[in-house]
C-alpha atoms as a PDB file:
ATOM      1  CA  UNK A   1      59.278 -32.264 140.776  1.00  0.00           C
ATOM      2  CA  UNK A   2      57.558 -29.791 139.026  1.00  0.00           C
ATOM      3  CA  UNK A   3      53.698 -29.639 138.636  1.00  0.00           C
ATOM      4  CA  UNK A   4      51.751 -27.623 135.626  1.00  0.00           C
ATOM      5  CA  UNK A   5      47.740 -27.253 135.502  1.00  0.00           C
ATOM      6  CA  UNK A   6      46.455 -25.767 132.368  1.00  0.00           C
ATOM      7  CA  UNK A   7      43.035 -24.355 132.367  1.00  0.00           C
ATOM      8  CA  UNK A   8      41.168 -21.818 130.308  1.00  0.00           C
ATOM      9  CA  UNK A   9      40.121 -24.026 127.276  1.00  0.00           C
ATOM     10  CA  UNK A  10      36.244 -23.856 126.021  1.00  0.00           C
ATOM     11  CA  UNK A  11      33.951 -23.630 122.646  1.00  0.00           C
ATOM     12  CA  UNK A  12      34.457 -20.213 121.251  1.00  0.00           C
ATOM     13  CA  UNK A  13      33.506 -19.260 117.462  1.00  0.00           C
ATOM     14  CA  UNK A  14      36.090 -18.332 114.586  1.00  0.00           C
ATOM     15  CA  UNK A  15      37.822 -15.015 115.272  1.00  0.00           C
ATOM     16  CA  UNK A  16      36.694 -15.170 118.574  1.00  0.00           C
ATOM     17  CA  UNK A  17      39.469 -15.597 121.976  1.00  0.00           C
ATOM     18  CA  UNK A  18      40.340 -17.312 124.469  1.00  0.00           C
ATOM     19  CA  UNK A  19      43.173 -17.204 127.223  1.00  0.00           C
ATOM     20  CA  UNK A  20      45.132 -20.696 128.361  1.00  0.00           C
ATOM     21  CA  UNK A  21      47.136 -20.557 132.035  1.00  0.00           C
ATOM     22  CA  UNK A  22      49.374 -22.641 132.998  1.00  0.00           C
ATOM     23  CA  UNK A  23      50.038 -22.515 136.668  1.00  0.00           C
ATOM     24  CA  UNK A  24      53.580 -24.066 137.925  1.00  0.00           C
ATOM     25  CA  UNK A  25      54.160 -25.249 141.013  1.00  0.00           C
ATOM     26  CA  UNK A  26      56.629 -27.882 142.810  1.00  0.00           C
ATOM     27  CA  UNK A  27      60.287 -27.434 142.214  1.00  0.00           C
ATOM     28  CA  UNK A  28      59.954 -24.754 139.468  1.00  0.00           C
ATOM     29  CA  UNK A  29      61.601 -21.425 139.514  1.00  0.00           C
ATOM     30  CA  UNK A  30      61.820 -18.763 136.544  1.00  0.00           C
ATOM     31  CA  UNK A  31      65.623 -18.581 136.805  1.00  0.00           C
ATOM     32  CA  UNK A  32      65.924 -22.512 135.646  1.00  0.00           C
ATOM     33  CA  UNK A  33      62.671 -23.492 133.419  1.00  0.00           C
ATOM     34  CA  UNK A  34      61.508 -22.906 130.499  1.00  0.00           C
ATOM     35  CA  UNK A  35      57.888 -22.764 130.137  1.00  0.00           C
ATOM     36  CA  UNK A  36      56.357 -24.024 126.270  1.00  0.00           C
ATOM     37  CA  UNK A  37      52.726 -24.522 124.671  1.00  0.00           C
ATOM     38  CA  UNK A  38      51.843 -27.264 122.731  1.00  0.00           C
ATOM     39  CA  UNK A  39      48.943 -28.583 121.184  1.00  0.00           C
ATOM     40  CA  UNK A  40      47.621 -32.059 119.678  1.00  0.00           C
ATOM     41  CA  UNK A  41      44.541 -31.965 117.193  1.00  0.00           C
ATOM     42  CA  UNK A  42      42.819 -35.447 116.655  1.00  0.00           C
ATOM     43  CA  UNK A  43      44.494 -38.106 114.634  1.00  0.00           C
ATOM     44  CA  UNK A  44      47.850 -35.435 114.386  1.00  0.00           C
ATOM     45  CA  UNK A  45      51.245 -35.364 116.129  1.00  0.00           C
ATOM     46  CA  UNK A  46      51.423 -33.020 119.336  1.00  0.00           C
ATOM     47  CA  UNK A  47      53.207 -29.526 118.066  1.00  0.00           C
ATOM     48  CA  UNK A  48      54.846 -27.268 119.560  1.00  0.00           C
ATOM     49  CA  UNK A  49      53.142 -23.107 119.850  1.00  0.00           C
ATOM     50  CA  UNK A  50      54.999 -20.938 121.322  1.00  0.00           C
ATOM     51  CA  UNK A  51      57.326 -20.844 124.586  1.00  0.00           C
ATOM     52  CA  UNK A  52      58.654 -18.254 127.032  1.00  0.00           C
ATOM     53  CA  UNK A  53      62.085 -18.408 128.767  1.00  0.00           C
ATOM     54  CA  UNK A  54      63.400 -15.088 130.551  1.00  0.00           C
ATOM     55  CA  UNK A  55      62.648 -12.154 128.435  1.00  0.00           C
ATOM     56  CA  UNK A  56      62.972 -14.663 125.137  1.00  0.00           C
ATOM     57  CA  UNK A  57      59.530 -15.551 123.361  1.00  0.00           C
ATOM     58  CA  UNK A  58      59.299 -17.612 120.307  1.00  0.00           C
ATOM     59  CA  UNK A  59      55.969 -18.883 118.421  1.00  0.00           C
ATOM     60  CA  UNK A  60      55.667 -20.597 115.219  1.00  0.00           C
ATOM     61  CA  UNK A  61      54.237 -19.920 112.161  1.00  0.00           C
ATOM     62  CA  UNK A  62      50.696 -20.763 111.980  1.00  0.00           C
ATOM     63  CA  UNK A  63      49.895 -18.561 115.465  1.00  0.00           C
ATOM     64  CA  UNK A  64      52.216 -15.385 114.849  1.00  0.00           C
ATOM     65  CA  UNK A  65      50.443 -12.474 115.102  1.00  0.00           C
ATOM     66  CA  UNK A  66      47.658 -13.900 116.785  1.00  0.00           C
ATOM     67  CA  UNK A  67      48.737 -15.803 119.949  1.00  0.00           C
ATOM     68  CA  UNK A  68      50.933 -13.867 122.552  1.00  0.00           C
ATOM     69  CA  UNK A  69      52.578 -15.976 125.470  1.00  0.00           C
ATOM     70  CA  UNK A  70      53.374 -14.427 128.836  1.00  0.00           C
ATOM     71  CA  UNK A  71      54.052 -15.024 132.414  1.00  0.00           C
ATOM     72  CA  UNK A  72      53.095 -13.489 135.621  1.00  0.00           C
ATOM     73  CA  UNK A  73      56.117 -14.157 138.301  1.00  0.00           C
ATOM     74  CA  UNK A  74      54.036 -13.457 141.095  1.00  0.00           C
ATOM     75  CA  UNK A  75      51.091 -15.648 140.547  1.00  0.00           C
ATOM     76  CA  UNK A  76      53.452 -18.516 139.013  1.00  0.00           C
ATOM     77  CA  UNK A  77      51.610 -18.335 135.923  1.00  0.00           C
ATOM     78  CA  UNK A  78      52.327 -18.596 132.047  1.00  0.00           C
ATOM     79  CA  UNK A  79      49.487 -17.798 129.608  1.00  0.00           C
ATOM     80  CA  UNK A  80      48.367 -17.595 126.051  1.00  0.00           C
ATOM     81  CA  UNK A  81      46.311 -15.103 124.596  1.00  0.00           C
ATOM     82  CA  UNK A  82      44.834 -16.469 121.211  1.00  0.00           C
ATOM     83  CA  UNK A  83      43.336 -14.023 119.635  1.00  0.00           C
ATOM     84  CA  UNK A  84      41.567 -14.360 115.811  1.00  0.00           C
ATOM     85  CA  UNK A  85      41.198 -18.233 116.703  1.00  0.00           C
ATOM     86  CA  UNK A  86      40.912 -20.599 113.506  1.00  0.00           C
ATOM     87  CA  UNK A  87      38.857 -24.230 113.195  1.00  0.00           C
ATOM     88  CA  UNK A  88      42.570 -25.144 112.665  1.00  0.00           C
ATOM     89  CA  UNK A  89      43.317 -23.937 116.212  1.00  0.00           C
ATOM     90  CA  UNK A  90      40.961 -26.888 117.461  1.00  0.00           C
ATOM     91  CA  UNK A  91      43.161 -29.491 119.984  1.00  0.00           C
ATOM     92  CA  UNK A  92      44.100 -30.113 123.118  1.00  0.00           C
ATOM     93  CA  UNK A  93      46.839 -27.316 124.528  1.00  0.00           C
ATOM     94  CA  UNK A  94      49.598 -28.859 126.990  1.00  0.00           C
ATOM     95  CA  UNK A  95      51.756 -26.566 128.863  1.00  0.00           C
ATOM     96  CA  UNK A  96      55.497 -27.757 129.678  1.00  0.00           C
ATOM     97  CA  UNK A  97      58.619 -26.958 131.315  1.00  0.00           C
ATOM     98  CA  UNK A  98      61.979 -28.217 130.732  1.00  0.00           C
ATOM     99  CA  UNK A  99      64.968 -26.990 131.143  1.00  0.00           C
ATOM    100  CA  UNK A 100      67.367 -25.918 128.288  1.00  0.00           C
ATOM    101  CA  UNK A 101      69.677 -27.397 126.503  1.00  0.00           C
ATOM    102  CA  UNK A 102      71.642 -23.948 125.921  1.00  0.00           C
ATOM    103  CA  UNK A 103      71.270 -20.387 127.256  1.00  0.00           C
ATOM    104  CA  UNK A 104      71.040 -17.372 124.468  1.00  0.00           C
ATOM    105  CA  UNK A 105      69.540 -14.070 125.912  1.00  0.00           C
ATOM    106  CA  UNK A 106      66.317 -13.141 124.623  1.00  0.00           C
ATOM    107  CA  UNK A 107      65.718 -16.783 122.750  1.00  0.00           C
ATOM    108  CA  UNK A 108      63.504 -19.364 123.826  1.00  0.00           C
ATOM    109  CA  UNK A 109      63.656 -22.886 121.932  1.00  0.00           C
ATOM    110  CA  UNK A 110      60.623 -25.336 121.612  1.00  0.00           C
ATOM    111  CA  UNK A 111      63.440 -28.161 120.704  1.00  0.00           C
ATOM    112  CA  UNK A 112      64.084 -28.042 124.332  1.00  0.00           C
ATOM    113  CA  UNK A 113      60.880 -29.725 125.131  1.00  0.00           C
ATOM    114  CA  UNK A 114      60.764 -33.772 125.786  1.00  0.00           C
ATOM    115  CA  UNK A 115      58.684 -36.573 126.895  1.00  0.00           C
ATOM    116  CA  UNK A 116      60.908 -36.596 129.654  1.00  0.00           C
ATOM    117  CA  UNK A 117      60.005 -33.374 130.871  1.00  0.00           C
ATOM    118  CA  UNK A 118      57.291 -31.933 133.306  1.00  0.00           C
ATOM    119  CA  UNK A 119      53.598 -31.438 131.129  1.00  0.00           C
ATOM    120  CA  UNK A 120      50.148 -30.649 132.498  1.00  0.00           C
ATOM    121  CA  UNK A 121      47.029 -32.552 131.564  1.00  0.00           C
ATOM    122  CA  UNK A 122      45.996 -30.483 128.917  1.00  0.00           C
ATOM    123  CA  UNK A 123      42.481 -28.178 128.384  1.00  0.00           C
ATOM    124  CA  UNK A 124      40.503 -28.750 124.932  1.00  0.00           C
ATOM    125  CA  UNK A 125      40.226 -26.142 122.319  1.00  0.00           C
ATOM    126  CA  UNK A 126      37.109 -26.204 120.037  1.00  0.00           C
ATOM    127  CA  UNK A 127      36.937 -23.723 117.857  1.00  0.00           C
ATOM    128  CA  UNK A 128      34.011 -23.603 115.450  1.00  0.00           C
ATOM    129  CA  UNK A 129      33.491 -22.133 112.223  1.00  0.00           C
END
């Protein structure tokens, strides 16, 4: 079973940053899992942000340019820069891992991500204007 513990969340003013990790642990490896960001605002579906898988990277519209996703091997981390953060960006940011569905080199796909897969807890966003 794998295990993910996000962390990193906080208050910050409009424009200003912040930088989620997600630390994996259990049965993950790199070589198997993809690791995705998603968020949930109050009263709104949980979307997807942006996931990692090998050297593939993908982030949806309303963050590109401004949130950057990365991992660190070593440390069995993932994180996610946001930089220029938005009152929009307010909710609470889940990291998860799944495994794909399909293997393309340099793509990652956030349609890969289920309820049945492995998600954190979540850390709270508040961005103010």
């Amino acid at each position: 079973e794998v295990q993910l513990v996000e962390s990193g969340g906080g208050l910050v003013q409009a424009g200003g940053s912040l930088r989620l990790s997600c630390a994996v642990s259990g049965g993950f490896n790199w070589n198997t899992y993809a690791v995705g960001w998603f968020r949930q605002a109050p009263g709104k579906e949980r979307e997807g942000v942006s996931c990692i898988m090998d050297d593939g990277v993908y982030y949806r519209d309303p963050v590109k340019g401004r949130f950057t996703i990365s991992s660190d091997n070593a440390k069995n981390t993932v994180y996610l820069q946001m930089n220029r953060l938005k009152p929009e960006d307010t909710a609470v940011y889940y990291c998860a891992a799944a495994v794909p569905t399909y293997y393309v080199a340099g793509v990652c796909d956030l349609n890969w991500f289920g309820e049945g897969d492995f998600w954190g807890l979540g850390t709270q966003v508040t961005v103010s204007s």
